[in-house]
Every structure is written in C-alpha cells, then in structure tokens.
N, C-alpha and C. Protein backbone atom coordinates (compact mmCIF):
# COMPACT_ATOMS: atom_id res chain seq x y z
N UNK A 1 -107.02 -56.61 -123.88
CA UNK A 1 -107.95 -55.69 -124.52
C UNK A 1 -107.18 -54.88 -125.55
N UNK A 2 -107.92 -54.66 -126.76
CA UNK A 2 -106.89 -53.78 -127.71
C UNK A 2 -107.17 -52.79 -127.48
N UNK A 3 -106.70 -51.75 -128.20
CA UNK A 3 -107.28 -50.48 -128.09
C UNK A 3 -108.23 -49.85 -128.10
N UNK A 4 -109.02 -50.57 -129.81
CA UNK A 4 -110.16 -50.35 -129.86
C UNK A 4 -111.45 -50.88 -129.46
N UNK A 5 -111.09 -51.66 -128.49
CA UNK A 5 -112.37 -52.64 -127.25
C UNK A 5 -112.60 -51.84 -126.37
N UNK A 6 -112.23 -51.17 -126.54
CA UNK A 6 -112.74 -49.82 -125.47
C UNK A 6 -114.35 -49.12 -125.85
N UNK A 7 -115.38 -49.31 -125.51
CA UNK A 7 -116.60 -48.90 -125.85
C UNK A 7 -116.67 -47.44 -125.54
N UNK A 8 -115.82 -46.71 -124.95
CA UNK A 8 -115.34 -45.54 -124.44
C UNK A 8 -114.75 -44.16 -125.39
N UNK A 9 -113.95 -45.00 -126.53
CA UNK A 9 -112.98 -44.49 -127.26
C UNK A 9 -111.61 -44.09 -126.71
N UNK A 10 -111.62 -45.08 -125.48
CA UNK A 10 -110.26 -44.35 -124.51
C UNK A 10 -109.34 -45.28 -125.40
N UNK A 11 -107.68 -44.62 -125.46
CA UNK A 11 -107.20 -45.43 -125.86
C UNK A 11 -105.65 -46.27 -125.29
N UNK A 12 -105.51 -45.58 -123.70
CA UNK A 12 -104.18 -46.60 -122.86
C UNK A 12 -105.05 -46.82 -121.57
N UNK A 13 -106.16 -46.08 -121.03
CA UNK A 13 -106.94 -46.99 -119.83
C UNK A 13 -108.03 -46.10 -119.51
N UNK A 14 -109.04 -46.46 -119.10
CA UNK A 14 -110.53 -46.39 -119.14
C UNK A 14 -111.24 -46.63 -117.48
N UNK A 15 -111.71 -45.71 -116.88
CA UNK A 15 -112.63 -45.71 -115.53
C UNK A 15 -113.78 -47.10 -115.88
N UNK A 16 -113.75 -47.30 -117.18
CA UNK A 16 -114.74 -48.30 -117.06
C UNK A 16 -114.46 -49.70 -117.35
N UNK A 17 -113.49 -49.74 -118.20
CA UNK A 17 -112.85 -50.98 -119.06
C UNK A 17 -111.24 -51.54 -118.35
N UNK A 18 -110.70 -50.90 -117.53
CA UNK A 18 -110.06 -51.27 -117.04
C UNK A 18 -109.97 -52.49 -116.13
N UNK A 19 -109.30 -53.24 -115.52
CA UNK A 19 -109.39 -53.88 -115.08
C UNK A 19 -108.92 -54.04 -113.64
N UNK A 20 -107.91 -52.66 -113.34
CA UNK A 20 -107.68 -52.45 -112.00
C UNK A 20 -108.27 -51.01 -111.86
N UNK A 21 -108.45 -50.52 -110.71
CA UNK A 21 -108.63 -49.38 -109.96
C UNK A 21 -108.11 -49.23 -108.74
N UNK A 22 -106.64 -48.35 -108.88
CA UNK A 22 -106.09 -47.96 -107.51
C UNK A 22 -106.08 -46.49 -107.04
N UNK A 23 -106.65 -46.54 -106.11
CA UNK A 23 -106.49 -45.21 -104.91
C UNK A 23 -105.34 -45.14 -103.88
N UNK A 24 -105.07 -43.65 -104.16
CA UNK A 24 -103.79 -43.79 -103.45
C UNK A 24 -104.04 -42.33 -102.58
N UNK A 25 -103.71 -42.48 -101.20
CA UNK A 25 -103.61 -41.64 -100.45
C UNK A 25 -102.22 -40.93 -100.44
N UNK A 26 -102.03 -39.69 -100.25
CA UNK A 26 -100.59 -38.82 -100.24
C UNK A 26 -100.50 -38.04 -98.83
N UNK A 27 -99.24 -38.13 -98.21
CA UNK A 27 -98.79 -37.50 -97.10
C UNK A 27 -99.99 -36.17 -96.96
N UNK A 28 -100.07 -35.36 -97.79
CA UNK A 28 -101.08 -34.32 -97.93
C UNK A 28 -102.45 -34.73 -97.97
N UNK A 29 -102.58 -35.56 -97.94
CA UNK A 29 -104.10 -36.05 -97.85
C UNK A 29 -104.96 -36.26 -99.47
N UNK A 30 -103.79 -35.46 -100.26
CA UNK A 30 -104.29 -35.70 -101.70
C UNK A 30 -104.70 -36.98 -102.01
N UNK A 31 -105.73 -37.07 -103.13
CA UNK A 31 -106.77 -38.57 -103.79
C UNK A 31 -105.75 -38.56 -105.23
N UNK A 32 -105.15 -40.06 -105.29
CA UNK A 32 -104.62 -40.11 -107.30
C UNK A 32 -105.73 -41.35 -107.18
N UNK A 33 -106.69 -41.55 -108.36
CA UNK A 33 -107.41 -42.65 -108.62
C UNK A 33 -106.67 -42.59 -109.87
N UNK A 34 -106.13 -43.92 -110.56
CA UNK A 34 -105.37 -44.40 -111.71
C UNK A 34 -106.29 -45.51 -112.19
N UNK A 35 -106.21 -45.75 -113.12
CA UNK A 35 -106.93 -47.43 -113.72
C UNK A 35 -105.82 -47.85 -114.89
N UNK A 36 -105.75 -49.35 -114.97
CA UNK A 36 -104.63 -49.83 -115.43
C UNK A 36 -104.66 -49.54 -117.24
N UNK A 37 -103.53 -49.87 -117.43
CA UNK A 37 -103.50 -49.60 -119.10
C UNK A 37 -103.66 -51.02 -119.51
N UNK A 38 -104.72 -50.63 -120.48
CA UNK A 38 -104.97 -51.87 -121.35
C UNK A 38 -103.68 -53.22 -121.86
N UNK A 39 -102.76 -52.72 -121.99
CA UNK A 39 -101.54 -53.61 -122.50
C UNK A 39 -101.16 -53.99 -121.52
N UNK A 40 -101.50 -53.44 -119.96
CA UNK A 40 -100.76 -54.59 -118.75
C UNK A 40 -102.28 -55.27 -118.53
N UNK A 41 -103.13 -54.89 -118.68
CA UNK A 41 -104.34 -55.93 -118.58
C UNK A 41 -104.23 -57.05 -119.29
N UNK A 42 -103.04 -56.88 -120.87
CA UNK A 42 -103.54 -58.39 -121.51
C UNK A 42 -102.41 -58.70 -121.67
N UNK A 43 -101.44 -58.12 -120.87
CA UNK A 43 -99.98 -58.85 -120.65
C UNK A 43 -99.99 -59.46 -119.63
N UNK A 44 -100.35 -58.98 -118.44
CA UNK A 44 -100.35 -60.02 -117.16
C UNK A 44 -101.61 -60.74 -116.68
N UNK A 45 -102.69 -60.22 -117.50
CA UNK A 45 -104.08 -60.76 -117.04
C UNK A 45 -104.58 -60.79 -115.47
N UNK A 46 -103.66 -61.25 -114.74
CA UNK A 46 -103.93 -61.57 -113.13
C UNK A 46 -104.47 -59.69 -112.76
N UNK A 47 -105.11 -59.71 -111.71
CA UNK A 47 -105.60 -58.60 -111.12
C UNK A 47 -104.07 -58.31 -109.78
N UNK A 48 -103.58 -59.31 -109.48
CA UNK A 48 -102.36 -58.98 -108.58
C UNK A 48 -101.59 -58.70 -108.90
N UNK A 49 -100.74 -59.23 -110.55
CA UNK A 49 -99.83 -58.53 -111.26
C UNK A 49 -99.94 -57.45 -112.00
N UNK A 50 -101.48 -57.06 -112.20
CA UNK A 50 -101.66 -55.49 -113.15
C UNK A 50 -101.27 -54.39 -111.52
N UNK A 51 -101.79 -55.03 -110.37
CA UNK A 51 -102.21 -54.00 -109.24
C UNK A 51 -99.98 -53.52 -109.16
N UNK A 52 -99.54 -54.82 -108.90
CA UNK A 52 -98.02 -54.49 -108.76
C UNK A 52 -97.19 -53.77 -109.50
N UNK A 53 -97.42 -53.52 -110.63
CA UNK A 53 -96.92 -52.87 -111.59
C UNK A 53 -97.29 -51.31 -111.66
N UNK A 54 -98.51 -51.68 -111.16
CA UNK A 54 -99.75 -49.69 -110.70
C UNK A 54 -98.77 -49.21 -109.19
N UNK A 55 -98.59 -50.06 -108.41
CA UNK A 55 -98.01 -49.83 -107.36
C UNK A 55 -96.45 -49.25 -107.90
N UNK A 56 -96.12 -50.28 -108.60
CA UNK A 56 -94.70 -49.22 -108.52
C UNK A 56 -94.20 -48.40 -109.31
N UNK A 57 -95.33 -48.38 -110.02
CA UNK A 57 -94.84 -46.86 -111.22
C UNK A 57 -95.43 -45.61 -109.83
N UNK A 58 -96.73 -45.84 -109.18
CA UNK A 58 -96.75 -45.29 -108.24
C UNK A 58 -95.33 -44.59 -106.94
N UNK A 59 -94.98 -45.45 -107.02
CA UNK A 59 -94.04 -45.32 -105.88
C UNK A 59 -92.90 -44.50 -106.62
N UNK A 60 -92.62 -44.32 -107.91
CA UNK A 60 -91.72 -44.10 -108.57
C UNK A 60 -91.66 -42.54 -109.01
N UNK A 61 -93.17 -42.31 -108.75
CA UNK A 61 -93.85 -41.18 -109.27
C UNK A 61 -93.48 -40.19 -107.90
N UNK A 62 -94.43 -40.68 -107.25
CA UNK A 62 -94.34 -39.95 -106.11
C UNK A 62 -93.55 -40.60 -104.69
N UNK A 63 -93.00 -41.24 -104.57
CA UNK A 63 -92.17 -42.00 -103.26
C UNK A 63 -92.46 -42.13 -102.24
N UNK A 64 -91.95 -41.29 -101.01
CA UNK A 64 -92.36 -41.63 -99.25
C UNK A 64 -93.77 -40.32 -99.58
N UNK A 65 -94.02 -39.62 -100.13
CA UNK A 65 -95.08 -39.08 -100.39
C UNK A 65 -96.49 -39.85 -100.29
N UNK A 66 -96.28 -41.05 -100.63
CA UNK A 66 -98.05 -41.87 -100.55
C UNK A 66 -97.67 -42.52 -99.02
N UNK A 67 -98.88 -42.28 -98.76
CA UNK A 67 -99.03 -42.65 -97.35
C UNK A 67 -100.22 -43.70 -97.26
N UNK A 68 -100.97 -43.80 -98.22
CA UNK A 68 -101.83 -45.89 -98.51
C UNK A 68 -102.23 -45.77 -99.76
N UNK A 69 -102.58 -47.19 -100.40
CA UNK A 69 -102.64 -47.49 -101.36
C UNK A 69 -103.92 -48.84 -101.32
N UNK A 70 -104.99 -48.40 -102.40
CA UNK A 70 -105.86 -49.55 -101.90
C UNK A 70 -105.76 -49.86 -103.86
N UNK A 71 -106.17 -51.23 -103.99
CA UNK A 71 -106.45 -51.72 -105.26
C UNK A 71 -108.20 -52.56 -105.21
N UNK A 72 -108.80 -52.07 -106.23
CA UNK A 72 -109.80 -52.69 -106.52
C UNK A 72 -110.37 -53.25 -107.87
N UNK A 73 -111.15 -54.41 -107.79
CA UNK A 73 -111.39 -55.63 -109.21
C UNK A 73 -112.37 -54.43 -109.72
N UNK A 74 -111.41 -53.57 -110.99
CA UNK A 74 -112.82 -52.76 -111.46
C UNK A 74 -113.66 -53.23 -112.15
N UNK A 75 -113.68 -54.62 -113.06
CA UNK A 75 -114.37 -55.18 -113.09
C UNK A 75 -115.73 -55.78 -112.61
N UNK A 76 -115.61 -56.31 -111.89
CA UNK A 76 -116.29 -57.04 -111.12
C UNK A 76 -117.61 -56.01 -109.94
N UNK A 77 -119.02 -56.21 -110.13
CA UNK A 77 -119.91 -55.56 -109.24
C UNK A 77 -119.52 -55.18 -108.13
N UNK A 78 -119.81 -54.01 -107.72
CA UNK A 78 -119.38 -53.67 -106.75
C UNK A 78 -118.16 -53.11 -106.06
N UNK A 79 -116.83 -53.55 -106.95
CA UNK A 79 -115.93 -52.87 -107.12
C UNK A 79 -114.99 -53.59 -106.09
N UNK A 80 -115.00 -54.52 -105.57
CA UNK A 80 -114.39 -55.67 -104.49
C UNK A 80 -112.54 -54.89 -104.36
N UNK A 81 -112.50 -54.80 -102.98
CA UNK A 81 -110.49 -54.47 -102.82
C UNK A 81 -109.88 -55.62 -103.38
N UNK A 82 -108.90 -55.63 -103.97
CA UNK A 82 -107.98 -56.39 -103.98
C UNK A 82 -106.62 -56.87 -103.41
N UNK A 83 -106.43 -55.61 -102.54
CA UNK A 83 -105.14 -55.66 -102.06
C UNK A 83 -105.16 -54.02 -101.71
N UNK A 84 -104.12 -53.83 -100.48
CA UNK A 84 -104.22 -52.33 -99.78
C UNK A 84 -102.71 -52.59 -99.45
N UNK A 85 -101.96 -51.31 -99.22
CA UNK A 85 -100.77 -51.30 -98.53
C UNK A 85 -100.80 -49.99 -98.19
C-alpha cells in the first residue's frame, strides 16, 4: 500500500487500512492496540510476517512488561485472530 491508498489520509498505518491489528496486554493490565505500517504490509505481505515484526518492536518497546499479545487479519470481516502469545 503506498501512502496515499490510504482513503483515511493516514500516512505510516491506519485502524482501517492496515493489515494487522495487535493487542497487547501489560503486566498493569494496560490495552496498546497498534496496526501495522503500510511499508511492512507491502514488504512482507504475509499476515504472519507483518504480525512478527509488530511483536518485536513490541517487545523492544516495552519487554517482560507485556504479559499477552493477540494478532488479528484487520482486513478480513470480522476481524479473525491470527496468532496470540
């Protein structure tokens, strides 16, 4: 997706145009909802390699601090998991 395929005007990642959506739980019980950046959407295309890359900038960010991690096809109706850890 380029930048400007965003029907949004977003321009590195979008609640709607994205292609991943991960929720991440924190030792504190805190919510991070992230959605992927457009340039790993059309660099890795796969929904398992955009989610791995969300995961470990995640982990990088915040560390033994997240306590689960769910990924979902934001794409796709309904919003289907893709993968949880």
């Amino acid at each position: 997706m380029n930048r400007n395929e965003c029907s949004h005007g977003n321009t590195n990642n979008c609640q709607e145009c994205s292609l991943v959506k991960m929720v991440a739980y924190l030792q504190t019980d805190d919510k991070i909802v992230w959605y992927s950046y457009f340039k790993e959407d059309k660099k890795y295309g796969r929904l398992e390699m955009i989610s791995g890359q969300m995961g470990s900038r995640l982990q990088k960010k915040h560390g033994e601090a997240v306590k689960k991690i769910m990924f979902f096809d934001n794409k796709t109706a309904g919003k289907p998991m893709i993968g949880e850890s």
